[in-house]
Protein backbone atom coordinates (compact mmCIF):
# COMPACT_ATOMS: atom_id res chain seq x y z
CA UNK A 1 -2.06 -36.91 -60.76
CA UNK A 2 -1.92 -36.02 -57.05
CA UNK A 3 -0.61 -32.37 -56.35
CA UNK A 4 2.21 -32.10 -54.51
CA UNK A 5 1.38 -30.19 -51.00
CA UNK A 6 2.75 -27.27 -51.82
CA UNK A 7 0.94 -26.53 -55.32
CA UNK A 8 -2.49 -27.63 -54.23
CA UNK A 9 -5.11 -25.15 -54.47
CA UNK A 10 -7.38 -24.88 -50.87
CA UNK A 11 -9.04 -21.62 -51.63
CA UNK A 12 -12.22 -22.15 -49.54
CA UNK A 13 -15.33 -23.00 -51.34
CA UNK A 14 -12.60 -23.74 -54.72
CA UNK A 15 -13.31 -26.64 -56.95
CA UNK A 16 -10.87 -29.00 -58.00
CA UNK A 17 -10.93 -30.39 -61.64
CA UNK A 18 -8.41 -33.63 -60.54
CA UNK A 19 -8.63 -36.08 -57.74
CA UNK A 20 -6.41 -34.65 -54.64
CA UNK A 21 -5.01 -36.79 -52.03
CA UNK A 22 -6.40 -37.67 -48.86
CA UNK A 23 -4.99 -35.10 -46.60
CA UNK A 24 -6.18 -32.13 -49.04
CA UNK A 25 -9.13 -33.07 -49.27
CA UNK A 26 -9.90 -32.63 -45.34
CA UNK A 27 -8.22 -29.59 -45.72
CA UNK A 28 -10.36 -28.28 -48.09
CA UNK A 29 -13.23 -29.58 -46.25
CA UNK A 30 -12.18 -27.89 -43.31
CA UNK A 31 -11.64 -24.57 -45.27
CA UNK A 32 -15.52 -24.71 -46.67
CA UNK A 33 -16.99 -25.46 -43.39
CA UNK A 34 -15.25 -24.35 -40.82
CA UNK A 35 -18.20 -23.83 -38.27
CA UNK A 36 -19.13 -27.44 -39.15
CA UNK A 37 -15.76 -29.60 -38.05
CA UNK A 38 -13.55 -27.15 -35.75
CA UNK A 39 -14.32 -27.15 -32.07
CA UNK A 40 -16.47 -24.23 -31.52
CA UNK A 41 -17.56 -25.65 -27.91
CA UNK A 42 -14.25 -25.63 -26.00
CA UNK A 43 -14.56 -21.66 -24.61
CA UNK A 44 -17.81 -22.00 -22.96
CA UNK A 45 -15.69 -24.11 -20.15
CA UNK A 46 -13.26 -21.52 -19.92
CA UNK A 47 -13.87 -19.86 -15.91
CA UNK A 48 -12.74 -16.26 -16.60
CA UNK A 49 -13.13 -14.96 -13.30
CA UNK A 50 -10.04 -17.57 -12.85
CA UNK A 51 -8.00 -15.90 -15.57
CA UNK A 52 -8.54 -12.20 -13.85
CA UNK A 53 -5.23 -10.41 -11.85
CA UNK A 54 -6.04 -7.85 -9.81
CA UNK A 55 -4.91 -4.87 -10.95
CA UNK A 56 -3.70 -3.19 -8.33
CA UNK A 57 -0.79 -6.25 -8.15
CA UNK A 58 0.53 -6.76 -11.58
CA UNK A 59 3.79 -7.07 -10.77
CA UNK A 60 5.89 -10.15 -12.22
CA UNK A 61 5.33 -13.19 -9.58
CA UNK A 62 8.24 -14.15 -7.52
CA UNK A 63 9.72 -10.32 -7.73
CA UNK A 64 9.19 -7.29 -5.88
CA UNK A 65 9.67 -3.58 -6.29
CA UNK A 66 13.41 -2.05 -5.31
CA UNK A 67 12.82 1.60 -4.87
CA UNK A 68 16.38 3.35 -5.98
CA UNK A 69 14.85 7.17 -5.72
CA UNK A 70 12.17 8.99 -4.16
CA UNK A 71 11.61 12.64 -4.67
CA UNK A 72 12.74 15.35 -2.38
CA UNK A 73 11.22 18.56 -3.39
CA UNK A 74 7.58 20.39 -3.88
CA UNK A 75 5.07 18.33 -5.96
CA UNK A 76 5.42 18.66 -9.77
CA UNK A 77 3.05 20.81 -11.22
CA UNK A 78 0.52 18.67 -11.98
CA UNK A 79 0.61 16.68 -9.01
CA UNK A 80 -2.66 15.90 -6.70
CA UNK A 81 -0.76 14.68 -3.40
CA UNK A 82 -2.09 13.72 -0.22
CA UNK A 83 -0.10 13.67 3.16
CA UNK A 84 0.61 12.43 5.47
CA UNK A 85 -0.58 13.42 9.34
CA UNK A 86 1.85 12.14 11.54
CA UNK A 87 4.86 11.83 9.91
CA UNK A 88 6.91 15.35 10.24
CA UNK A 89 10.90 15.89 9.84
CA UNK A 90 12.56 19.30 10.63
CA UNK A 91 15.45 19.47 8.92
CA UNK A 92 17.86 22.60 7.07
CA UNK A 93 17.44 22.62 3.51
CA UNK A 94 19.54 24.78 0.64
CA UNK A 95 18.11 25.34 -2.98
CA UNK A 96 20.83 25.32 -5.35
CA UNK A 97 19.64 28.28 -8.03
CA UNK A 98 22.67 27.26 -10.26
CA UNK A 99 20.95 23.65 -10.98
CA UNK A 100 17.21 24.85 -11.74
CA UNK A 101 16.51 24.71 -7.94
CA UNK A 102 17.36 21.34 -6.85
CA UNK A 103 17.25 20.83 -3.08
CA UNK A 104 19.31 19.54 -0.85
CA UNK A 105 19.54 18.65 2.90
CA UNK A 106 21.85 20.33 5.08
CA UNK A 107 23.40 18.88 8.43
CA UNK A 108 23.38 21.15 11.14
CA UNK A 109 27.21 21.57 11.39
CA UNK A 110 27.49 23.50 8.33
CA UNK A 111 24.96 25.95 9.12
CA UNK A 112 27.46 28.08 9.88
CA UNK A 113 30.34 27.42 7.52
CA UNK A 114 26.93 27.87 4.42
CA UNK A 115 25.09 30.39 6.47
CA UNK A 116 22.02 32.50 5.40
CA UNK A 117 21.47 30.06 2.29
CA UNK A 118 20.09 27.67 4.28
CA UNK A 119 16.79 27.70 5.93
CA UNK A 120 14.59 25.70 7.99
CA UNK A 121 11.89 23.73 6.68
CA UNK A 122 9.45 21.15 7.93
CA UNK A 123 9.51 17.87 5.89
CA UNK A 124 6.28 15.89 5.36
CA UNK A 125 5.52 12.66 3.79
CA UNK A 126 3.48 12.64 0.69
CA UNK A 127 2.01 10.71 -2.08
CA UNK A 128 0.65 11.69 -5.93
CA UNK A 129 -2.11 9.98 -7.53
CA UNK A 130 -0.39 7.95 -9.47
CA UNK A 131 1.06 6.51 -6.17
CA UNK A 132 4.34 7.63 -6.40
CA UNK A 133 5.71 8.66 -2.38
CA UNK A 134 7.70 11.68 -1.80
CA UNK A 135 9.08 14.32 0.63
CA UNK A 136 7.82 17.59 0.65
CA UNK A 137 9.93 20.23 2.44
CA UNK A 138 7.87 23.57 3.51
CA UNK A 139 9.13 26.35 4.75
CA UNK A 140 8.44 27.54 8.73
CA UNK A 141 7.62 31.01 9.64
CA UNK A 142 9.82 33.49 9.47
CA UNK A 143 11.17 34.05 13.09
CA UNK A 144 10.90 37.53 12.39
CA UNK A 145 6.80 37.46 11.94
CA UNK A 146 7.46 39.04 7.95
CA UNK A 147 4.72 37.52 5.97
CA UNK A 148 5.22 35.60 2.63
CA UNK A 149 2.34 34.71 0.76
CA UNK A 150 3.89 31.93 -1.02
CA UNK A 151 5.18 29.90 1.92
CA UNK A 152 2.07 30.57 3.68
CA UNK A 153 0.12 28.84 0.75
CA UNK A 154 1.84 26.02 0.43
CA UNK A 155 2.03 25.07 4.09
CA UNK A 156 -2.00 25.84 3.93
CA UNK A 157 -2.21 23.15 1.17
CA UNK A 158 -0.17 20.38 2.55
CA UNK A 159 -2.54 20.89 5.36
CA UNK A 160 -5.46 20.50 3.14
CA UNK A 161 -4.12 17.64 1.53
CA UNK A 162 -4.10 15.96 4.75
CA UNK A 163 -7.87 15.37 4.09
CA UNK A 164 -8.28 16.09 0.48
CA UNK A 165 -6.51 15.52 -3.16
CA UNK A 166 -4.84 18.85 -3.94
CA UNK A 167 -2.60 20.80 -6.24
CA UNK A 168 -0.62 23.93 -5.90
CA UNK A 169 -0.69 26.04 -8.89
CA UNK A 170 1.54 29.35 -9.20
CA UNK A 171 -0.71 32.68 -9.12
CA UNK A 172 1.54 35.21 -10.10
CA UNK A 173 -0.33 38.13 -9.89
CA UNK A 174 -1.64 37.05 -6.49
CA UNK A 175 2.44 36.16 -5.58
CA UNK A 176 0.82 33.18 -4.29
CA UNK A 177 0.04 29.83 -4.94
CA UNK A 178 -3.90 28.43 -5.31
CA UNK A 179 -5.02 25.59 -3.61
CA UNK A 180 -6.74 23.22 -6.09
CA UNK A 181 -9.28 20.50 -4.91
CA UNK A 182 -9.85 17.50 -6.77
CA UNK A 183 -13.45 16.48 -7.75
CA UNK A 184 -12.75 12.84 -8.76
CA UNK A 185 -13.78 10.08 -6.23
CA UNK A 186 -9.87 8.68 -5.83
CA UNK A 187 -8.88 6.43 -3.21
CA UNK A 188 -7.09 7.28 -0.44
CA UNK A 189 -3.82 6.83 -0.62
CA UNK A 190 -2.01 3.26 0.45
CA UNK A 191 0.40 4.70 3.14
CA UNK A 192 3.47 2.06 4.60
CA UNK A 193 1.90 0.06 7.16
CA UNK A 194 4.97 1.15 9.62
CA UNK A 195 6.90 4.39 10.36
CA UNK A 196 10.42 2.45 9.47
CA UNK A 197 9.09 1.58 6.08
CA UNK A 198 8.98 6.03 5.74
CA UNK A 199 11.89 5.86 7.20
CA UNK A 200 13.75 3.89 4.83
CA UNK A 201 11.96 5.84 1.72
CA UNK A 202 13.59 8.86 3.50
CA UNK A 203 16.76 7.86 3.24
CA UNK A 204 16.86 6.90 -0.30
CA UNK A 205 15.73 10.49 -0.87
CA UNK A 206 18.16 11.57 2.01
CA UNK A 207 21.17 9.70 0.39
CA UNK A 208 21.11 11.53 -3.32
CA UNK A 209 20.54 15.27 -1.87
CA UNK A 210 22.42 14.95 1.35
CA UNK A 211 25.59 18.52 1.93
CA UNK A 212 27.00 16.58 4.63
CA UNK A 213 30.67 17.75 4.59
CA UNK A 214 32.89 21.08 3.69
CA UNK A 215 34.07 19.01 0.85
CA UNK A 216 31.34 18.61 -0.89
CA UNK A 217 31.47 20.75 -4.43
CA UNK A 218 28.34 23.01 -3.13
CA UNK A 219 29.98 23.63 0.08
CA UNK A 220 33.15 24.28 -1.79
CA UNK A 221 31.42 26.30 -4.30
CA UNK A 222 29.65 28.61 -2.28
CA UNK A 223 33.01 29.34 -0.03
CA UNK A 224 35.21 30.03 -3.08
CA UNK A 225 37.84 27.06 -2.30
């Protein structure tokens, strides 16, 4: 009696007591030898040099990359950043204490109206190793000449990092920050091939921290309304 497909035994290297139909049998064949009769051959013709993406470009094909936000701020704390030479923007800036220090831009008509929360800070263009481009705002000089060591640190690394990979970290007891080198051999960074592609990066971060009117809730906040 022929087994029915679904009851026949094809444990490799099994015996069979009764005759089996044609199709089990070269299944069971198959099972016992299997570097005998299936294609072994068929991956030395494989090219793999033509199966390799770059890396660097593993986006989906036929899309692109939307950027929605782009940081406005100092770099995170465990940031290595690079920046930028030539690309500077002066600019008034407010840090709101009430929301863990978020920054914000500040346009030069309410200067007045917010007053002596507000200073001036020199913007620069930066990027982290991971690639990410941001803005970093650091503070000028005081006008008066008063020193303060941590302003004076960080505007010393964004210089550094003009040439090097490097990483602020807070030195309390110093009340300043330390400049951090990196040792790695990274690449330098990819920069936008144009200053309008910074430009428009700016403006994404310009758009979601902008105080650009007395009726905007800091603005209102801070005056009492």
């Amino acid at each position: 009696m022929v087994l029915p497909p679904d009851q026949a035994t094809l444990t490799p290297g099994a015996s069979t007591t009764g005759p089996v139909d044609e199709v089990s049998a070269k299944i069971l064949k198959l099972a016992a030898k299997p570097d005998e009769d299936r294609p072994s051959g068929f991956l030395k013709s494989i090219d793999l040099t033509k199966l390799r993406i770059d890396p660097d470009s593993a986006d989906m094909p036929g899309t692109e990359v939307v950027v929605t936000t782009v940081h406005l701020g100092k770099p995170k704390g465990d940031w290595f950043s690079r920046v930028l030479a030539d690309w500077v923007f002066s600019a008034y800036l407010f840090k709101d204490e009430s929301d863990h220090g978020h920054e914000y831009l500040v346009m030069p008509h309410l200067a007045n109206i917010i007053g002596d929360r507000i200073r001036p800070v020199t913007i620069v263009f930066a990027c982290n190793l991971t690639g990410e481009f941001y803005f970093w705002p650091l503070p000028r000089p005081d006008a008066g000449g008063r020193p303060n060591a941590w302003h004076e640190s960080a505007r010393a690394a964004a210089n550094e990092a003009k040439t090097s990979w490097v990483r602020m970290s807070s030195d309390m007891a110093a009340g300043r920050y330390r400049v951090l080198r990196a040792t790695g051999n990274h690449p330098a960074p990819k920069w936008p091939k144009t200053k309008e592609e910074i430009d428009k990066l700016f403006m994404i971060a310009v758009a979601a921290n902008l105080i650009d009117s007395e009726d905007h809730p800091i603005v209102v906040r801070l005056l009492g309304a």
